[in-house]
Structure formats: structure tokens, C-alpha cells
PDB file of N, CA and C in Angstrom:
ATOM      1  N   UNK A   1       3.430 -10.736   3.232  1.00  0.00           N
ATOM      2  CA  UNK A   1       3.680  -9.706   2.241  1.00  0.00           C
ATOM      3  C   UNK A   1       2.447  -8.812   2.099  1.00  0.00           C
ATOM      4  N   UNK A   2       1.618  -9.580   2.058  1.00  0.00           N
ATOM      5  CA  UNK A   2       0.306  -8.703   2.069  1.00  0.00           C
ATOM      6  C   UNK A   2      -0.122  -7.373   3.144  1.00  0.00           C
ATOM      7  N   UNK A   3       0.232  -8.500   4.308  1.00  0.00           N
ATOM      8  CA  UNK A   3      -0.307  -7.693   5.234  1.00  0.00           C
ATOM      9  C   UNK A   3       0.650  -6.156   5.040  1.00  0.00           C
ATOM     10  N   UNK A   4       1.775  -6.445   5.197  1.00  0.00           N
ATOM     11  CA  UNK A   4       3.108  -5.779   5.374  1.00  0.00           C
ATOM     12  C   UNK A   4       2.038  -4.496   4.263  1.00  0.00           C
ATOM     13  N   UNK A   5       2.026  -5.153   2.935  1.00  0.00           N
ATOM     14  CA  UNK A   5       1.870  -4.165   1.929  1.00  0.00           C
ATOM     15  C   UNK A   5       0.553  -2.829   2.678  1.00  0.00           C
ATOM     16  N   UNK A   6      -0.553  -3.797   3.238  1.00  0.00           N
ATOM     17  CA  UNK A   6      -1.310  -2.811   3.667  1.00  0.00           C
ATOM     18  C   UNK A   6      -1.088  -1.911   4.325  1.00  0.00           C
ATOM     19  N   UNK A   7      -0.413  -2.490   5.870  1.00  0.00           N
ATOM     20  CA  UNK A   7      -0.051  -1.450   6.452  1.00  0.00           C
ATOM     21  C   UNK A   7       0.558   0.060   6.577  1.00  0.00           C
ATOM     22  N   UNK A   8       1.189  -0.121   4.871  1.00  0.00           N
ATOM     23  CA  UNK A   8       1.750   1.047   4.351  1.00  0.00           C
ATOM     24  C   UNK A   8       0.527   2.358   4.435  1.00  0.00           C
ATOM     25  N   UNK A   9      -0.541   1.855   3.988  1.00  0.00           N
ATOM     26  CA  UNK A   9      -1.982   2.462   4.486  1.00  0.00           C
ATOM     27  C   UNK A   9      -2.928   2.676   5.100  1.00  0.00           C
ATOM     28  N   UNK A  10      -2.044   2.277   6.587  1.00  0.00           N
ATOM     29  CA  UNK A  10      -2.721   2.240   7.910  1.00  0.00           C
ATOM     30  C   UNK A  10      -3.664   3.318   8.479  1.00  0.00           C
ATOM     31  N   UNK A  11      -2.426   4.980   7.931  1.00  0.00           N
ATOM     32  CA  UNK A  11      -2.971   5.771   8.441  1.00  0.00           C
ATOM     33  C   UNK A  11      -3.850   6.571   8.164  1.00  0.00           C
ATOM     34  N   UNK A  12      -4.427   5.761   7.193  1.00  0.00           N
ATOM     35  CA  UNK A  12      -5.860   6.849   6.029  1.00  0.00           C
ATOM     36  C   UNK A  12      -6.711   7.055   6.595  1.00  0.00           C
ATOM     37  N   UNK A  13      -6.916   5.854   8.146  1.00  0.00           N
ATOM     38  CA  UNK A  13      -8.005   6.013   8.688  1.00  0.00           C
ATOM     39  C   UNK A  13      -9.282   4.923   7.936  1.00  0.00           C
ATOM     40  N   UNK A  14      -8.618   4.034   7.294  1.00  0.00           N
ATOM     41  CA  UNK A  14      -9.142   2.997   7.395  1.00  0.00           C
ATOM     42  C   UNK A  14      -8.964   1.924   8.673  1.00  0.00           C
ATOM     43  N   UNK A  15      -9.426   1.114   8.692  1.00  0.00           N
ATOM     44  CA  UNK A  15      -9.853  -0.101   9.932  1.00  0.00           C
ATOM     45  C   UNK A  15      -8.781  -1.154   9.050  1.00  0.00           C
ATOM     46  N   UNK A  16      -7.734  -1.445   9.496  1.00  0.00           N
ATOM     47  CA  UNK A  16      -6.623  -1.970   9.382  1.00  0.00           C
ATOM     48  C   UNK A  16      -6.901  -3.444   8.817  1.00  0.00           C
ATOM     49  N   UNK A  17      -8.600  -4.055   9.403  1.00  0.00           N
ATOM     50  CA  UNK A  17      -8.400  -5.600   9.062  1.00  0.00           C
ATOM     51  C   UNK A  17      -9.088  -5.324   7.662  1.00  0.00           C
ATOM     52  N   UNK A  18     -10.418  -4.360   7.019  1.00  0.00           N
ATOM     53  CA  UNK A  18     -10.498  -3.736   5.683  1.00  0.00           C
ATOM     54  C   UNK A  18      -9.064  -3.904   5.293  1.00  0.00           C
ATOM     55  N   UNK A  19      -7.941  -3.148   5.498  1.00  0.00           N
ATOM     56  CA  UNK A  19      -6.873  -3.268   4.673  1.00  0.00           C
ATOM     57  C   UNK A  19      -6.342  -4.797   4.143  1.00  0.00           C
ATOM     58  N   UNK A  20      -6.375  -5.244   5.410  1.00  0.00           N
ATOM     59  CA  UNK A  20      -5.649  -6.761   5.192  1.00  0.00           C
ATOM     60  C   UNK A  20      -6.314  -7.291   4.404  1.00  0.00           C
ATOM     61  N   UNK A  21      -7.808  -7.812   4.492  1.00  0.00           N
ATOM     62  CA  UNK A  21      -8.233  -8.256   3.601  1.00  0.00           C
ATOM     63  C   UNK A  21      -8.377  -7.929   2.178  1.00  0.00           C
ATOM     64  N   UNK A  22      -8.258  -6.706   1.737  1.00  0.00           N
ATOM     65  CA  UNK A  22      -8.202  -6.430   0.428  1.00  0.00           C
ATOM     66  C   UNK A  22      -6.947  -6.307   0.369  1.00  0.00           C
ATOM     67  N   UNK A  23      -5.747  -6.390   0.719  1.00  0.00           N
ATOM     68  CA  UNK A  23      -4.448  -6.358   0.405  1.00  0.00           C
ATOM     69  C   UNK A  23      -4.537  -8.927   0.287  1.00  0.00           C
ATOM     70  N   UNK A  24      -5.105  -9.556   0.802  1.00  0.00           N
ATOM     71  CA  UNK A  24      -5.097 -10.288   0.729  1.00  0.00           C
ATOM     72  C   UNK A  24      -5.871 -11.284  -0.163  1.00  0.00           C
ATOM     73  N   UNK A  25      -6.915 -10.452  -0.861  1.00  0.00           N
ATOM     74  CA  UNK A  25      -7.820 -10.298  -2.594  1.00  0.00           C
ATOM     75  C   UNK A  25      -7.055 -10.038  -3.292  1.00  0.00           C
ATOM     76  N   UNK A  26      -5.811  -8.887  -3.188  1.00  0.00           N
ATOM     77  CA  UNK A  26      -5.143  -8.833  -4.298  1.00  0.00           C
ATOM     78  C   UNK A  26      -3.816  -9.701  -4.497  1.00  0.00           C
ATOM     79  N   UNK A  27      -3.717 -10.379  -3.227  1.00  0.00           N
ATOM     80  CA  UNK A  27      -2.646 -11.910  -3.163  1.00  0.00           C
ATOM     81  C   UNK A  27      -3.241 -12.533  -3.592  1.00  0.00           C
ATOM     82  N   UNK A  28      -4.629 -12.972  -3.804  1.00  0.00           N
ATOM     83  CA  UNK A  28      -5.306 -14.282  -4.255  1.00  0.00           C
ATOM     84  C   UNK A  28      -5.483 -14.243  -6.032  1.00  0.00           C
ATOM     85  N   UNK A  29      -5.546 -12.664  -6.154  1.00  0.00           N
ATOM     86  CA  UNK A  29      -5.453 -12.350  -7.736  1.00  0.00           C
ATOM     87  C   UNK A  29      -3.801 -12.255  -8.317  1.00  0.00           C
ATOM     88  N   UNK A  30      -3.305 -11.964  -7.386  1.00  0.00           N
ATOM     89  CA  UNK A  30      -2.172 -12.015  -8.183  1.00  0.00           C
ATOM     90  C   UNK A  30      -1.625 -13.838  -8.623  1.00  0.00           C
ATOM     91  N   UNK A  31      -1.866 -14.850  -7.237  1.00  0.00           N
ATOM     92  CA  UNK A  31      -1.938 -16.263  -7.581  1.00  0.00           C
ATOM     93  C   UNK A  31      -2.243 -16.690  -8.666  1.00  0.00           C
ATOM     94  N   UNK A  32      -3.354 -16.355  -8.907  1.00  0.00           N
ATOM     95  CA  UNK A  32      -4.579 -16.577  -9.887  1.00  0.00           C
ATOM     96  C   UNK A  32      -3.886 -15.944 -11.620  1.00  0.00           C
ATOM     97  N   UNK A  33      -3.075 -15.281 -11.804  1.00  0.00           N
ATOM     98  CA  UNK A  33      -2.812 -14.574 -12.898  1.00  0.00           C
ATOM     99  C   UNK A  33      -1.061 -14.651 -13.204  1.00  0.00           C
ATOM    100  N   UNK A  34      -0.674 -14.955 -12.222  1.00  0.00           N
ATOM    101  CA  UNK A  34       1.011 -14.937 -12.393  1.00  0.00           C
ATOM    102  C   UNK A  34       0.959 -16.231 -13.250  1.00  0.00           C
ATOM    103  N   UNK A  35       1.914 -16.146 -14.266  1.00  0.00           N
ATOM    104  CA  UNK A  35       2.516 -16.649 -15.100  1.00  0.00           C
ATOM    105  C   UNK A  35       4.360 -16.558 -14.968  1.00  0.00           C
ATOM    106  N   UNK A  36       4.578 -17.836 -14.505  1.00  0.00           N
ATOM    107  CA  UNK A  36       6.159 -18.103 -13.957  1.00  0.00           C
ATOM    108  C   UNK A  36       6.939 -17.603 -15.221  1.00  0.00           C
ATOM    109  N   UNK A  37       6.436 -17.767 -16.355  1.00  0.00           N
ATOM    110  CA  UNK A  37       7.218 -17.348 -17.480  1.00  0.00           C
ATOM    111  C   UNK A  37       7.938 -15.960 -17.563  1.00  0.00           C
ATOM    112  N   UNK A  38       7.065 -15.204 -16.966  1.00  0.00           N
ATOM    113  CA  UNK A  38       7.129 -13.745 -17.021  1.00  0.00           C
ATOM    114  C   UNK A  38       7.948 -12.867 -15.876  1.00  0.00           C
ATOM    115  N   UNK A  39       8.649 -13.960 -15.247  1.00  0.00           N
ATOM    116  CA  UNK A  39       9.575 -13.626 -14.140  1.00  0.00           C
ATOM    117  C   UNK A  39       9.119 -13.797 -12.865  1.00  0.00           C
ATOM    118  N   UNK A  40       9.859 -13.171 -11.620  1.00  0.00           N
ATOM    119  CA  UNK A  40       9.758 -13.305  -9.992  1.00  0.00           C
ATOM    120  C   UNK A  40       8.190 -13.190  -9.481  1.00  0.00           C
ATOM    121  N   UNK A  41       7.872 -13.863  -8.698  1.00  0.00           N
ATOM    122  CA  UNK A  41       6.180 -13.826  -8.712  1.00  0.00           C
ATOM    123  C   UNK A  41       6.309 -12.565  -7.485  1.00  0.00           C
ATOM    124  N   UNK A  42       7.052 -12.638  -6.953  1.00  0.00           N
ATOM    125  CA  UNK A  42       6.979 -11.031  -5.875  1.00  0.00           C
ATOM    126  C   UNK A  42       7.024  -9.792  -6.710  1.00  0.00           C
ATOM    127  N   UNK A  43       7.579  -9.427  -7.736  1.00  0.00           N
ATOM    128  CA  UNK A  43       7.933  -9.017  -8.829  1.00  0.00           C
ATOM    129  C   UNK A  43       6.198  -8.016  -9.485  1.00  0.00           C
ATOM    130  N   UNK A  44       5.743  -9.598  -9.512  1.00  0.00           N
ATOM    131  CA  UNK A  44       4.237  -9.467  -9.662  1.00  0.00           C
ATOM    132  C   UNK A  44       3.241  -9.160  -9.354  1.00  0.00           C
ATOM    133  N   UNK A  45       3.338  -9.671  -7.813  1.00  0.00           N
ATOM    134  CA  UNK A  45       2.244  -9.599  -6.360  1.00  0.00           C
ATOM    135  C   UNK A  45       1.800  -8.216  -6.000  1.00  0.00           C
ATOM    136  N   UNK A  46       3.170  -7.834  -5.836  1.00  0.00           N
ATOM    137  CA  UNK A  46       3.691  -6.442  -5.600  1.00  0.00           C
ATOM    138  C   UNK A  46       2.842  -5.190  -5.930  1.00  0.00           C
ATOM    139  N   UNK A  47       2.877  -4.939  -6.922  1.00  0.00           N
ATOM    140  CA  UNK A  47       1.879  -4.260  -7.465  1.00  0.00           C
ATOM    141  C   UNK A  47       0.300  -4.407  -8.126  1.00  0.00           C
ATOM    142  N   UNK A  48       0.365  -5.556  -8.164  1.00  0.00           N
ATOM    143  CA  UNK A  48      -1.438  -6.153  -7.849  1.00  0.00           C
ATOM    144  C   UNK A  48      -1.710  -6.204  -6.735  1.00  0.00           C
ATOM    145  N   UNK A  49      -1.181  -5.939  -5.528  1.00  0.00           N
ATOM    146  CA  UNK A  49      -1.817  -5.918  -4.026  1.00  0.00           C
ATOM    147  C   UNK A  49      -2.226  -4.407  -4.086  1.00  0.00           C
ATOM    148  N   UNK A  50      -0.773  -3.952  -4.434  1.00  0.00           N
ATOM    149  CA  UNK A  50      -1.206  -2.107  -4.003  1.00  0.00           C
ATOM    150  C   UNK A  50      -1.766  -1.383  -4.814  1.00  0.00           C
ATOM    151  N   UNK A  51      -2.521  -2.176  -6.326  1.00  0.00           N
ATOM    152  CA  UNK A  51      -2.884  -1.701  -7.381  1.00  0.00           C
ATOM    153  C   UNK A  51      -4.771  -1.833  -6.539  1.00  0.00           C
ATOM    154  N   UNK A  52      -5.011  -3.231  -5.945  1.00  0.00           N
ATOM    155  CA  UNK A  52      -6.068  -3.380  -5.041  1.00  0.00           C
ATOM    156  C   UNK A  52      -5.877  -2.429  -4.019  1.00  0.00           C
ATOM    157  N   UNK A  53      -5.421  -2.259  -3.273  1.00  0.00           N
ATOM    158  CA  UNK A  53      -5.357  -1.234  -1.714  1.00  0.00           C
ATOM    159  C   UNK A  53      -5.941   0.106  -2.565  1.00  0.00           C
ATOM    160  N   UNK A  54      -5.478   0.965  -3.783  1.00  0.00           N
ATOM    161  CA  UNK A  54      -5.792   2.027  -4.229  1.00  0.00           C
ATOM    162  C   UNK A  54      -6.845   1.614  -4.879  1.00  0.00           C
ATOM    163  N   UNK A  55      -7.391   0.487  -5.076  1.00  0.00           N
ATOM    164  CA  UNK A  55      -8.781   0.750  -5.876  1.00  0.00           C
ATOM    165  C   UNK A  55      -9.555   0.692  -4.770  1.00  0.00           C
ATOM    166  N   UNK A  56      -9.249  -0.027  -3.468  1.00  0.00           N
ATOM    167  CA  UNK A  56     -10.170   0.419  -2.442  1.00  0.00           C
ATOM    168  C   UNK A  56     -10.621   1.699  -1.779  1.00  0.00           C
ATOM    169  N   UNK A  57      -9.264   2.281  -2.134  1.00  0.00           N
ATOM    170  CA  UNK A  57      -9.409   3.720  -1.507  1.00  0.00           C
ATOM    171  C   UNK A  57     -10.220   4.611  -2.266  1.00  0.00           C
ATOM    172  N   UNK A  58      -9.978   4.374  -3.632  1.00  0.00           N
ATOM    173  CA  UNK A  58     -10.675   4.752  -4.900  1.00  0.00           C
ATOM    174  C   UNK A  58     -12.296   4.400  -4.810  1.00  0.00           C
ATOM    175  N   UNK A  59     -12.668   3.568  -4.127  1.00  0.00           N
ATOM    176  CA  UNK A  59     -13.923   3.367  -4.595  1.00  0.00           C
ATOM    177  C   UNK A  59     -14.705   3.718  -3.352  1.00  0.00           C
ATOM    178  N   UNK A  60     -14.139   3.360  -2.278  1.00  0.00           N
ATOM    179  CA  UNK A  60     -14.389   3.821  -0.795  1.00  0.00           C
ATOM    180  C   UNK A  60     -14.198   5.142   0.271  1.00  0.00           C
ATOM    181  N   UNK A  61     -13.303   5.683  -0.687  1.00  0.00           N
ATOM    182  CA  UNK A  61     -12.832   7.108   0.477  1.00  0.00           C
ATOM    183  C   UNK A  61     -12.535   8.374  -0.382  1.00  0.00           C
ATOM    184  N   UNK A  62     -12.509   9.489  -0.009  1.00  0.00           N
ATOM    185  CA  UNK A  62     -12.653  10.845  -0.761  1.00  0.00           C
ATOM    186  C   UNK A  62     -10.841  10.950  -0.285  1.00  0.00           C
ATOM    187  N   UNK A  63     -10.475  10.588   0.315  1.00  0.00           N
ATOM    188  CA  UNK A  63      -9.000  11.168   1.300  1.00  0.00           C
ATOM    189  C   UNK A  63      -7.553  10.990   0.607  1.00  0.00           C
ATOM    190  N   UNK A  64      -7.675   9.910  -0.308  1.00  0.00           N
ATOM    191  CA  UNK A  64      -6.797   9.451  -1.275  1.00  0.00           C
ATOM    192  C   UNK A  64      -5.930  10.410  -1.905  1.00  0.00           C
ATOM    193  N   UNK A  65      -4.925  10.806  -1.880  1.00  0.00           N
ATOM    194  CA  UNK A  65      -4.366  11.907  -2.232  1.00  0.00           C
ATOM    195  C   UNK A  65      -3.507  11.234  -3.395  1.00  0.00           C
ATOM    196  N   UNK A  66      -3.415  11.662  -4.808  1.00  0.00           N
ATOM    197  CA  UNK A  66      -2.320  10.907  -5.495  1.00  0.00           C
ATOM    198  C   UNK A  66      -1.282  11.704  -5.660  1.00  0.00           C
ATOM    199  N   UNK A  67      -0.041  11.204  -5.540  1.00  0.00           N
ATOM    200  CA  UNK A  67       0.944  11.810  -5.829  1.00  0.00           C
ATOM    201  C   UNK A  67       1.459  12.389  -6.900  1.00  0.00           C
ATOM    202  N   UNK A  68       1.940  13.466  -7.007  1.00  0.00           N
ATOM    203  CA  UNK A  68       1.889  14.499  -8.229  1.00  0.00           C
ATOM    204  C   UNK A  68       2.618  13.684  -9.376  1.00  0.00           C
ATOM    205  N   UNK A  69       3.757  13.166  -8.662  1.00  0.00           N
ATOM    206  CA  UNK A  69       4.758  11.808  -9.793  1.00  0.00           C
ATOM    207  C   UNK A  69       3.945  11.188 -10.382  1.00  0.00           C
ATOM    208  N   UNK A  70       2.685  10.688  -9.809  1.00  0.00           N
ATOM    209  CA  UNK A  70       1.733   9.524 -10.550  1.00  0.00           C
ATOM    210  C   UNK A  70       1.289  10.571 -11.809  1.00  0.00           C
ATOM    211  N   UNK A  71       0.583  11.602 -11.442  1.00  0.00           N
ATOM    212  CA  UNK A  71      -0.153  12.320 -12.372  1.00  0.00           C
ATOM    213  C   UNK A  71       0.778  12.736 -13.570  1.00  0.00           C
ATOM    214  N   UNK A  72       2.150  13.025 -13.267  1.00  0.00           N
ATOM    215  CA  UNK A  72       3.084  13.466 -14.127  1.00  0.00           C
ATOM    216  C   UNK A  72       3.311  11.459 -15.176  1.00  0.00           C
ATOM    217  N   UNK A  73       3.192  10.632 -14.351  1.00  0.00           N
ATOM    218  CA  UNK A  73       3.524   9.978 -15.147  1.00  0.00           C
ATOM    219  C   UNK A  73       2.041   9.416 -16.398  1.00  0.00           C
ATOM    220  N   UNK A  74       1.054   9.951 -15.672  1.00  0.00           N
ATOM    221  CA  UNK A  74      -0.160   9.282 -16.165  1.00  0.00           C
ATOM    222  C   UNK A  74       0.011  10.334 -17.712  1.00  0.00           C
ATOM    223  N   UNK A  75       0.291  11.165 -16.938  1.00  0.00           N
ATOM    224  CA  UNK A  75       0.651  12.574 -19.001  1.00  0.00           C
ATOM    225  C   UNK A  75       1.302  11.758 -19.875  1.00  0.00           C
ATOM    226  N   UNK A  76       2.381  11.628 -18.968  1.00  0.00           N
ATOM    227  CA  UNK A  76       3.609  10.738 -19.986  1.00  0.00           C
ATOM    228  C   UNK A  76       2.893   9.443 -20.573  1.00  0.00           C
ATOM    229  N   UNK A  77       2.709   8.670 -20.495  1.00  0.00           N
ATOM    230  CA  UNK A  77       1.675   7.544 -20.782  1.00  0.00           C
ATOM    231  C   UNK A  77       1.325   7.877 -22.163  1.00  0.00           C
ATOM    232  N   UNK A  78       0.347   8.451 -21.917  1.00  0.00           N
ATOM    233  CA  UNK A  78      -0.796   9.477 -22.733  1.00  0.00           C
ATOM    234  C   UNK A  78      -0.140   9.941 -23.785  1.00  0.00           C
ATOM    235  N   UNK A  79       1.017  10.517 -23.796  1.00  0.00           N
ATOM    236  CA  UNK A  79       1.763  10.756 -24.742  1.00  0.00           C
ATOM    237  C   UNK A  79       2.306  10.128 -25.439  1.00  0.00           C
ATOM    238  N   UNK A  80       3.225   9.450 -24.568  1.00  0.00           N
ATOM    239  CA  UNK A  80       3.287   7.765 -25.262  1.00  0.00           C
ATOM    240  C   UNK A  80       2.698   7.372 -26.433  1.00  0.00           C
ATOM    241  N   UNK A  81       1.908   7.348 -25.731  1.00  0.00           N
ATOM    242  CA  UNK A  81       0.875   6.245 -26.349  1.00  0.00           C
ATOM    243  C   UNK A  81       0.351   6.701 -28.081  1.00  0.00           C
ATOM    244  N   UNK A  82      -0.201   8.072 -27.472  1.00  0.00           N
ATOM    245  CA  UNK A  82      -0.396   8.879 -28.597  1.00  0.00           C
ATOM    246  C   UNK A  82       0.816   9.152 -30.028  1.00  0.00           C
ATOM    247  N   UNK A  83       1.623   8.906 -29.222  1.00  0.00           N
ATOM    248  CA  UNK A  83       2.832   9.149 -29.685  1.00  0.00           C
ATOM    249  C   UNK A  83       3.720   7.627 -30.928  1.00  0.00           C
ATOM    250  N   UNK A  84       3.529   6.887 -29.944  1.00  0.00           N
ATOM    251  CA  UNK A  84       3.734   5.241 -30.615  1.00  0.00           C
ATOM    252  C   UNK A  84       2.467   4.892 -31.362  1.00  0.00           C
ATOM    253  N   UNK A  85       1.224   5.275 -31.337  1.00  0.00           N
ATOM    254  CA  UNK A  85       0.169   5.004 -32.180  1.00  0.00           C
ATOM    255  C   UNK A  85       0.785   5.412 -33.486  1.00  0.00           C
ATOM    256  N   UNK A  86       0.941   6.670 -33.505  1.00  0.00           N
ATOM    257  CA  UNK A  86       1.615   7.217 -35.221  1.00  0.00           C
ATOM    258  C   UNK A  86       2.518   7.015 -35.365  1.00  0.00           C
ATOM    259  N   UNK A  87       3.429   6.634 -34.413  1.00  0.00           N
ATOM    260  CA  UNK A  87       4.566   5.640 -35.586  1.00  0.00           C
ATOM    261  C   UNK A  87       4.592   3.849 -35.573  1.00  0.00           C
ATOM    262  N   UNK A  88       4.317   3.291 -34.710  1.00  0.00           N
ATOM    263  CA  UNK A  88       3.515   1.812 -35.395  1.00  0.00           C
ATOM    264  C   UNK A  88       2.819   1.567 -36.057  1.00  0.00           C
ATOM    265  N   UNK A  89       1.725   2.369 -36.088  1.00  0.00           N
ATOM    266  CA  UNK A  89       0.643   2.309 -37.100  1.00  0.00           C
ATOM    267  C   UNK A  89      -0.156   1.438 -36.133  1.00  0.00           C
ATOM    268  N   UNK A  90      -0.275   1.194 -34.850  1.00  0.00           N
ATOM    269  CA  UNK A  90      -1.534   0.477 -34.257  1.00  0.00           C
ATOM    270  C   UNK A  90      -1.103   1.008 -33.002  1.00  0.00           C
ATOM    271  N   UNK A  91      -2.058   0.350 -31.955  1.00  0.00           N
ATOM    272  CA  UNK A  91      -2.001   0.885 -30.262  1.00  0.00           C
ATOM    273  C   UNK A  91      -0.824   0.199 -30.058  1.00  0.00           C
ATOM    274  N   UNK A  92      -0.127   0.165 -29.120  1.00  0.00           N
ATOM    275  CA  UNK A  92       1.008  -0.063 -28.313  1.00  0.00           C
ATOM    276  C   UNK A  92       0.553  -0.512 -27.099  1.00  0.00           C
ATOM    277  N   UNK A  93       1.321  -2.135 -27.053  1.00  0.00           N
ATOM    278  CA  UNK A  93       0.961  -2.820 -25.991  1.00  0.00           C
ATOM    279  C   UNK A  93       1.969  -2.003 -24.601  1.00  0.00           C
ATOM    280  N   UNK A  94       1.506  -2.779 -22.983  1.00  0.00           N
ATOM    281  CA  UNK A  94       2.399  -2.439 -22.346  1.00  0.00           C
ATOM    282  C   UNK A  94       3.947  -2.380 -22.428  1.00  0.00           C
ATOM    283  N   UNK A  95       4.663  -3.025 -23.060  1.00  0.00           N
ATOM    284  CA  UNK A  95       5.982  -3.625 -23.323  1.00  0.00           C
ATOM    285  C   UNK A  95       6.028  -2.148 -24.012  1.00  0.00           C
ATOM    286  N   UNK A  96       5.566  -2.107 -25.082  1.00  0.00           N
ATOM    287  CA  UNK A  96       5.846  -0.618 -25.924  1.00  0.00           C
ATOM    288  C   UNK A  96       6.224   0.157 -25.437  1.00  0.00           C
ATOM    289  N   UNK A  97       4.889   1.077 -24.463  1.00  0.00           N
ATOM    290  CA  UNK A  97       5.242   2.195 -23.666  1.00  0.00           C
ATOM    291  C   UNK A  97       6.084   1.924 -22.887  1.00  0.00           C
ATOM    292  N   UNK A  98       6.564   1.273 -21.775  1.00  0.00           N
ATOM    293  CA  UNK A  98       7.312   0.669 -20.641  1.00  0.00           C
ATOM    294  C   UNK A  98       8.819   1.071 -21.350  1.00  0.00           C
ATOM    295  N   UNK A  99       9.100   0.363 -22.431  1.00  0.00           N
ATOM    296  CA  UNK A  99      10.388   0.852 -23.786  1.00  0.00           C
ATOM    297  C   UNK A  99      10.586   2.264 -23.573  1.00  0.00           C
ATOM    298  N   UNK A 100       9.453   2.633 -24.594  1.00  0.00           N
ATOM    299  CA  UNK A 100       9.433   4.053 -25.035  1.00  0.00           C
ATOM    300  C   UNK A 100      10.478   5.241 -23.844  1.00  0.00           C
ATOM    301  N   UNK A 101       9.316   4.911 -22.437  1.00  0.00           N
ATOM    302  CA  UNK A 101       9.641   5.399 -21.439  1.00  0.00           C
ATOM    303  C   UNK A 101      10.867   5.396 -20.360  1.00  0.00           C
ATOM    304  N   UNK A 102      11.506   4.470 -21.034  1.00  0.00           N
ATOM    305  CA  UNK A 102      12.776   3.391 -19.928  1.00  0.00           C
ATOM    306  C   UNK A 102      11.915   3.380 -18.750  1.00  0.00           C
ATOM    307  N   UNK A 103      10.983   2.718 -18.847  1.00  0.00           N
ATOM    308  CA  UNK A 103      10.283   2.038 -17.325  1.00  0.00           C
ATOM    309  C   UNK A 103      10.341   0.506 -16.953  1.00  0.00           C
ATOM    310  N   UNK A 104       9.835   0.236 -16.157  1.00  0.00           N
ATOM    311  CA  UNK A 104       9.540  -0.807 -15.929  1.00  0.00           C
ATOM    312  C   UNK A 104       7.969  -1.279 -16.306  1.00  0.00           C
ATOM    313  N   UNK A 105       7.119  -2.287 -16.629  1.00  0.00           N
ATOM    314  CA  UNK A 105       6.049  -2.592 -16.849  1.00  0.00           C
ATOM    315  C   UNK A 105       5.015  -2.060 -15.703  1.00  0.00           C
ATOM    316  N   UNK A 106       5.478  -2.631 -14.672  1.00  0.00           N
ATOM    317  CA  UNK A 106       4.995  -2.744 -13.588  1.00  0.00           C
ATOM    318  C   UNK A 106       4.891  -0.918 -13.129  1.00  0.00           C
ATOM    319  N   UNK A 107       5.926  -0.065 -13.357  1.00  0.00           N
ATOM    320  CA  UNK A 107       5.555   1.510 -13.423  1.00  0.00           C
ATOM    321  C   UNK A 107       4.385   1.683 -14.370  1.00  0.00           C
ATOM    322  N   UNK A 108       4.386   1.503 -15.309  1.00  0.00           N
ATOM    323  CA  UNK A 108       3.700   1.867 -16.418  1.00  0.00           C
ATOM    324  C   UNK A 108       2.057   1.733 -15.550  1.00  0.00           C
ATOM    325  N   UNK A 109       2.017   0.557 -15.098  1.00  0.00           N
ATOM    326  CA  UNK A 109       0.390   0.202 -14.688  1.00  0.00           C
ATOM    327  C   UNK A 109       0.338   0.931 -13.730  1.00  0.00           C
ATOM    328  N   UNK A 110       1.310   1.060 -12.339  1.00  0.00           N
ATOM    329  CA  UNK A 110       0.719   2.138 -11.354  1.00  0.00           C
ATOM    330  C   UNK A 110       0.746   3.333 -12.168  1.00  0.00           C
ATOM    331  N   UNK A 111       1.024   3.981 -13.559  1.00  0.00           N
ATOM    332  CA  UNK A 111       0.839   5.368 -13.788  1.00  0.00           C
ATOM    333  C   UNK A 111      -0.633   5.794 -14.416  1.00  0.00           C
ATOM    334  N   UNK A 112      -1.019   3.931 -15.306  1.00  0.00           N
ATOM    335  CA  UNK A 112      -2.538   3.934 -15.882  1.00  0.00           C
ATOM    336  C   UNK A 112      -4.013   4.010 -14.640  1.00  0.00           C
ATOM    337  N   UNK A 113      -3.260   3.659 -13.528  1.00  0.00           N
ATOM    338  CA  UNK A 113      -4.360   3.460 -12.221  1.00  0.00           C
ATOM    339  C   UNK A 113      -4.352   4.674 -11.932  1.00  0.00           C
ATOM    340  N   UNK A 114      -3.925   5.679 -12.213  1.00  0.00           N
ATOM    341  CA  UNK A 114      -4.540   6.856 -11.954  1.00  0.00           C
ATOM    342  C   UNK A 114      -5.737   7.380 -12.510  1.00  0.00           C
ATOM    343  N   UNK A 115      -6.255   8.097 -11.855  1.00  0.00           N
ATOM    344  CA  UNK A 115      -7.297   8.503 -12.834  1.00  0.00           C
ATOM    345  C   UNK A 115      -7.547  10.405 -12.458  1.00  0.00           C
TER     346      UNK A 115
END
């Protein structure tokens, strides 16, 4: 699964075994943090691998292009958020916004990894 996941980012012009291995840090973190309670552990993996692959690219390469959807969703967030603060009367956990938004959790975090 890992590998598979990297390869999606073969062609950045990174060195393919860089990919694997940090696509295979973020299998060892996702191990490390899944909680069976909280549903399908692929479910999980999933986006803690490719949440790692983009922080590599993020911290390592200028070439990273984010997709305009991400940025549109990172607003939405933001709004959210801003938005559920004044009417809860406190911050709003993930579950909140994820609601708010009809998302999924797991959207919500690839929209906060933007930057």
C-alpha cells in the first residue's frame, strides 16, 4: 500500500526509493496511532502516508504544486471554523468542521495540510 501510495509521486523527480521510504514512515505512523475503534485501518493509513509524501515534498522541493481544490478547501476550513467558534462558543474539534462541511474527517486534514 505504501509503496503503491508513493508511486503516485514518482514523477516529481524525486528518487523513487526517497519516496518509498517516507511513504513507509508514514505506514509505521499510521500503525503507531490507529485506534480500531475509529474504523477501517486503510481508511486511516491512507491519508497519513500521503499526508507524509506532501510533507516531504513540502520540506524538500520547491516543485510541489497544490491543487487549487485544496486551497479552495483550506478557505472553507477557515471559515468554518471561524464560523462554528461563534456559535459554540469554543474551537471546533475535527468532527465539527468535517459536519459543518458534509466532509469526511479525513478531507478535512488533507485541506489543513495546506499551507
Amino acid at each position: 500500500m505504501a509503496h503503491r501510495l508513493a508511486r503516485r509521486y514518482a514523477h516529481r523527480g524525486e528518487a523513487i526509493d526517497d519516496l518509498h521510504q517516507t511513504a513507509v514512515l508514514g505506514l509505521i505512523a499510521a500503525v503507531d496511532r490507529y485506534d480500531p475503534d475509529r474504523g477501517d485501518f486503510v481508511g486511516f493509513a491512507v491519508p497519513t502516508i500521503l499526508g507524509e509524501l506532501k510533507r516531504y515534498f513540502r520540506d524538500r522541493t520547491w516543485a510541489l504544486r497544490v491543487p487549487r481544490r485544496l486551497h479552495d478547501l483550506r478557505a472553507a476550513i477557515g471559515a468554518a471554523d471561524q464560523h462554528l467558534t461563534t456559535v459554540l462558543g469554543r474551537r471546533p474539534v475535527l468532527a465539527d468542521i468535517a459536519a459543518y462541511l458534509e466532509l469526511s474527517e479525513e478531507q478535512v486534514i488533507e485541506g489543513l495540510e495546506v499551507d
